[in-house]
Structure formats: structure tokens, C-alpha cells
C-alpha atoms as a PDB file:
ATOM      1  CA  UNK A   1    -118.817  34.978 -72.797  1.00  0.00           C
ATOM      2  CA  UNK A   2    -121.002  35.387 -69.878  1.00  0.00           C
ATOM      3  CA  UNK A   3    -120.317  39.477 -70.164  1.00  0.00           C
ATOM      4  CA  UNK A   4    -122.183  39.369 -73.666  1.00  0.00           C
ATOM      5  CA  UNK A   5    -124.677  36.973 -73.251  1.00  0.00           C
ATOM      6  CA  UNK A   6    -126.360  40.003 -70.423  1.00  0.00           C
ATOM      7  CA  UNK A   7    -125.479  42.231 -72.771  1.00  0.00           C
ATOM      8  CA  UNK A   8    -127.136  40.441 -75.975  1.00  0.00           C
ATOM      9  CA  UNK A   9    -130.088  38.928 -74.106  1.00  0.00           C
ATOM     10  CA  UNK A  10    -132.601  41.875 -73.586  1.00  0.00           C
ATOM     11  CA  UNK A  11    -132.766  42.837 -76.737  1.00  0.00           C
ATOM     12  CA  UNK A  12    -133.437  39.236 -77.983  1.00  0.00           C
ATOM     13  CA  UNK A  13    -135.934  39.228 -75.549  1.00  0.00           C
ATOM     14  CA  UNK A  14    -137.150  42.835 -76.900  1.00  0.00           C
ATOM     15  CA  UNK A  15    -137.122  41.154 -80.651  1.00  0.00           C
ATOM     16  CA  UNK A  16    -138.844  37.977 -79.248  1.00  0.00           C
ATOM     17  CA  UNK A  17    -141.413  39.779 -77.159  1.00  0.00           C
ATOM     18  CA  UNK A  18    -142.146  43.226 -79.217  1.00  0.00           C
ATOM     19  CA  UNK A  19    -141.608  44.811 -76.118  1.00  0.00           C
ATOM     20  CA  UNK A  20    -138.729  45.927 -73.607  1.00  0.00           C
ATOM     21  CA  UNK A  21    -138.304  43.656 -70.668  1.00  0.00           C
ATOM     22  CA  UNK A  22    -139.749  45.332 -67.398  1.00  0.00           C
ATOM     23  CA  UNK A  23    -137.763  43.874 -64.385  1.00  0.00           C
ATOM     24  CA  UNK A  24    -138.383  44.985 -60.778  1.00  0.00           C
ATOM     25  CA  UNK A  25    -135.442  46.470 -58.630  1.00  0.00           C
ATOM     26  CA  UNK A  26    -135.382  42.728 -56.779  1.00  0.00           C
ATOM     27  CA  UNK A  27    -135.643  40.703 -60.486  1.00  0.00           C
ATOM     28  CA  UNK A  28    -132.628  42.790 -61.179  1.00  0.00           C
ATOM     29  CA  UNK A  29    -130.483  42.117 -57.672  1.00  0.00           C
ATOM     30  CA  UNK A  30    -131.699  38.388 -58.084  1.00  0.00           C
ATOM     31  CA  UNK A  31    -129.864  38.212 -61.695  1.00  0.00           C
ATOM     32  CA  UNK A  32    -127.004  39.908 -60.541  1.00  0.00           C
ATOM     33  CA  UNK A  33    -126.605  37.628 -57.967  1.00  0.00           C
ATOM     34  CA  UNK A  34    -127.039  34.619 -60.062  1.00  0.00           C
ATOM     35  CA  UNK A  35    -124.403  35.957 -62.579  1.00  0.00           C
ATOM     36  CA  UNK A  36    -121.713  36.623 -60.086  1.00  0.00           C
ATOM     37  CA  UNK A  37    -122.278  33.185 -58.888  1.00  0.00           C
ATOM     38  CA  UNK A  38    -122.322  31.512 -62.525  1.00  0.00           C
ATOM     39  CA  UNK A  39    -119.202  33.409 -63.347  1.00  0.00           C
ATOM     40  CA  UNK A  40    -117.568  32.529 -59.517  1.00  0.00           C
ATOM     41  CA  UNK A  41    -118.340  28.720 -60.355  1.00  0.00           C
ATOM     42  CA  UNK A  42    -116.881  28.597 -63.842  1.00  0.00           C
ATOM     43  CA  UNK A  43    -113.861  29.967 -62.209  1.00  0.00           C
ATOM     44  CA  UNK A  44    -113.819  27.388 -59.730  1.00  0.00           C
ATOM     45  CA  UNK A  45    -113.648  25.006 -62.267  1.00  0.00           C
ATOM     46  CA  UNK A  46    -110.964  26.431 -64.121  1.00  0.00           C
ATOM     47  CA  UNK A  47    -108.481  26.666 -60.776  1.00  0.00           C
ATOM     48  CA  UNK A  48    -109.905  22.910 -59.874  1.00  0.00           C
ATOM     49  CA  UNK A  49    -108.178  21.957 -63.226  1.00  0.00           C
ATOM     50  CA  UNK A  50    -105.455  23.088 -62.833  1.00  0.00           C
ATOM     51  CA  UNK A  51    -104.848  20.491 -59.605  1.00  0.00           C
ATOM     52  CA  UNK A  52    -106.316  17.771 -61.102  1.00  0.00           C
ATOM     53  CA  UNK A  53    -107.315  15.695 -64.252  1.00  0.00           C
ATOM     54  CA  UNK A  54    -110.015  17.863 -66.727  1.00  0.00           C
ATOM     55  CA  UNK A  55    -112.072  14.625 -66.815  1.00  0.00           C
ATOM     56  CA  UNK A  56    -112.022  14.307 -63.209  1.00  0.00           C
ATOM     57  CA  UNK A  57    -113.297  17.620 -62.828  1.00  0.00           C
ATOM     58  CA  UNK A  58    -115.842  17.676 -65.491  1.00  0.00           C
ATOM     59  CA  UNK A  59    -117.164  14.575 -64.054  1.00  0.00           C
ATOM     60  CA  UNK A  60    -117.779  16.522 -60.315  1.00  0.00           C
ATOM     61  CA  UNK A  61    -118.625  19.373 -61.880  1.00  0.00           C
ATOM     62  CA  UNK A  62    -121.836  17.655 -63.129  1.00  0.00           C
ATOM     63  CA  UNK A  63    -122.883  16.333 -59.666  1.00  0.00           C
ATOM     64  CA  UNK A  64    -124.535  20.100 -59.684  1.00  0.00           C
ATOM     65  CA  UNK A  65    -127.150  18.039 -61.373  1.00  0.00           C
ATOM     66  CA  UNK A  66    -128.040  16.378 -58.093  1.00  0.00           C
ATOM     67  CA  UNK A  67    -127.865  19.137 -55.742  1.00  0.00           C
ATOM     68  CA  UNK A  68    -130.181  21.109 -58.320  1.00  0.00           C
ATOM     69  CA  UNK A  69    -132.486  17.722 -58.194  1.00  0.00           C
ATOM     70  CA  UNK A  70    -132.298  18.030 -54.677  1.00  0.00           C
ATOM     71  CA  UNK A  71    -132.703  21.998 -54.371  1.00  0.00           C
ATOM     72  CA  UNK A  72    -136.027  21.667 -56.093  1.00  0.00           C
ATOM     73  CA  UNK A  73    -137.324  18.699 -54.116  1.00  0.00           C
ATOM     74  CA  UNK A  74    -136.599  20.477 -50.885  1.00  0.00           C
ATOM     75  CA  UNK A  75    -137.423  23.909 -51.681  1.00  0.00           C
ATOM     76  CA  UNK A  76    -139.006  24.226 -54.504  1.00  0.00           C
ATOM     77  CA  UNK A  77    -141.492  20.898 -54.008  1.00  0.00           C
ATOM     78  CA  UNK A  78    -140.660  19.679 -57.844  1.00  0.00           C
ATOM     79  CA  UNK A  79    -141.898  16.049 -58.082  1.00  0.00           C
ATOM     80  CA  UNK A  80    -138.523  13.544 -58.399  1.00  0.00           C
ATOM     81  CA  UNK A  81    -139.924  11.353 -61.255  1.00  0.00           C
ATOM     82  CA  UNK A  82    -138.383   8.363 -62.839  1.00  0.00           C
ATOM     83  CA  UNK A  83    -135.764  10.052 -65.459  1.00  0.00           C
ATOM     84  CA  UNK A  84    -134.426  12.550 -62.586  1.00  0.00           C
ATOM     85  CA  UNK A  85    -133.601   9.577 -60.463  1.00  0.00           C
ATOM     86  CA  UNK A  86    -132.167   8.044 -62.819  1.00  0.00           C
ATOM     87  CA  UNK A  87    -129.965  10.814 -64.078  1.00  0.00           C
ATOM     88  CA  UNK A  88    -129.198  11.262 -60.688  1.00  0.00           C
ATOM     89  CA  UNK A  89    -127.946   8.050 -59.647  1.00  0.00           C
ATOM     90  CA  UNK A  90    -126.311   7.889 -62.738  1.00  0.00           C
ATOM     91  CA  UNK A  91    -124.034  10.625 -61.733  1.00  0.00           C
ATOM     92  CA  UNK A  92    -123.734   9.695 -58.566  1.00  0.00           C
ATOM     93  CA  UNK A  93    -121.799   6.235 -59.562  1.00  0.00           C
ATOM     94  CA  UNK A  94    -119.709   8.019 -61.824  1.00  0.00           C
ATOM     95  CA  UNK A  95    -118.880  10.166 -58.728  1.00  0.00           C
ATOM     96  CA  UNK A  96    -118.506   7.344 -56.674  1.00  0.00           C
ATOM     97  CA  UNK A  97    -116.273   5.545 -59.210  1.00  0.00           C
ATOM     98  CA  UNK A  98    -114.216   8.872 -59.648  1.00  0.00           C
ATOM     99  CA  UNK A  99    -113.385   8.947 -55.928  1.00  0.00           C
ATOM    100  CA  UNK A 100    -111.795   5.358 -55.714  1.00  0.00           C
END
């Protein structure tokens, strides 16, 4: 799935854009990298189920949510308003409940 959606996506962009997408050499090593890791995680998942319960997993799969809330606070200086917070600490219980 992931193998097609590179494959499909500059030329939606081209269609989109009337133009070819122009990427520098480091745009290029930066999107490789993040699709090794996308496909790496997704496999995680997959070997994590097979130890434990699919809910279980799917539930700590999502705390990604939080690290990427606090990724962006930390490194990226994205304001934490109200809804991320929320959404946060939402996911965080359902962690929390999870693990007892």
C-alpha cells in the first residue's frame, strides 16, 4: 500500500499542480527516510499483535498522537491549544487504563 501510494503521488501532484514536482537531493533523502520509518512502524505493529490483544495495541499505537504533540511543542514551537490537550490527555487515560 505504502509502495503505490510513492508511486501514485507525483503524478497527482503533477495533475494537481500542472507541473512536475521539483524536489532537492535532501527533500528526496528526507522522504526516503520518512517512508522507511512509516513502513518500519506499521511493521511493528503488526509483530506487537501478534503478542498481544489488537485493541490493546491499537490503543498504544495512538499514543504517537502525544509524542507528535510533544515533538512539535519542543522542536517545532507549535502552540499546545485547548483541543490538543485535550486529545492528548484523552489518550493518555486510555493508556493509563490499558496498562492496569
Amino acid at each position: 500500500m505504502f509502495l503505490l501510494w510513492s508511486i501514485t503521488m507525483p503524478f497527482i501532484y503533477w495533475a494537481v499542480r500542472g507541473k512536475p514536482p521539483a524536489y532537492t537531493k535532501a527533500q528526496t533523502v528526507m522522504a526516503l527516510i520518512g517512508g522507511i520509518v512509516s513502513i518500519l512502524a506499521c511493521g511493528i505493529v503488526i509483530w506487537a499483535m501478534q503478542y498481544d490483544a489488537m485493541g490493546v495495541v491499537s490503543a498504544l499505537r495512538e499514543t504517537s498522537v502525544v509524542w507528535a504533540a510533544i515533538i512539535g511543542r519542543i522542536f517545532l514551537k507549535e502552540k499546545l491549544t485547548a483541543r490538543r490537550m485535550a486529545s492528548c490527555l484523552a489518550i493518555a487515560a486510555g493508556a493509563a487504563c490499558l496498562a492496569s
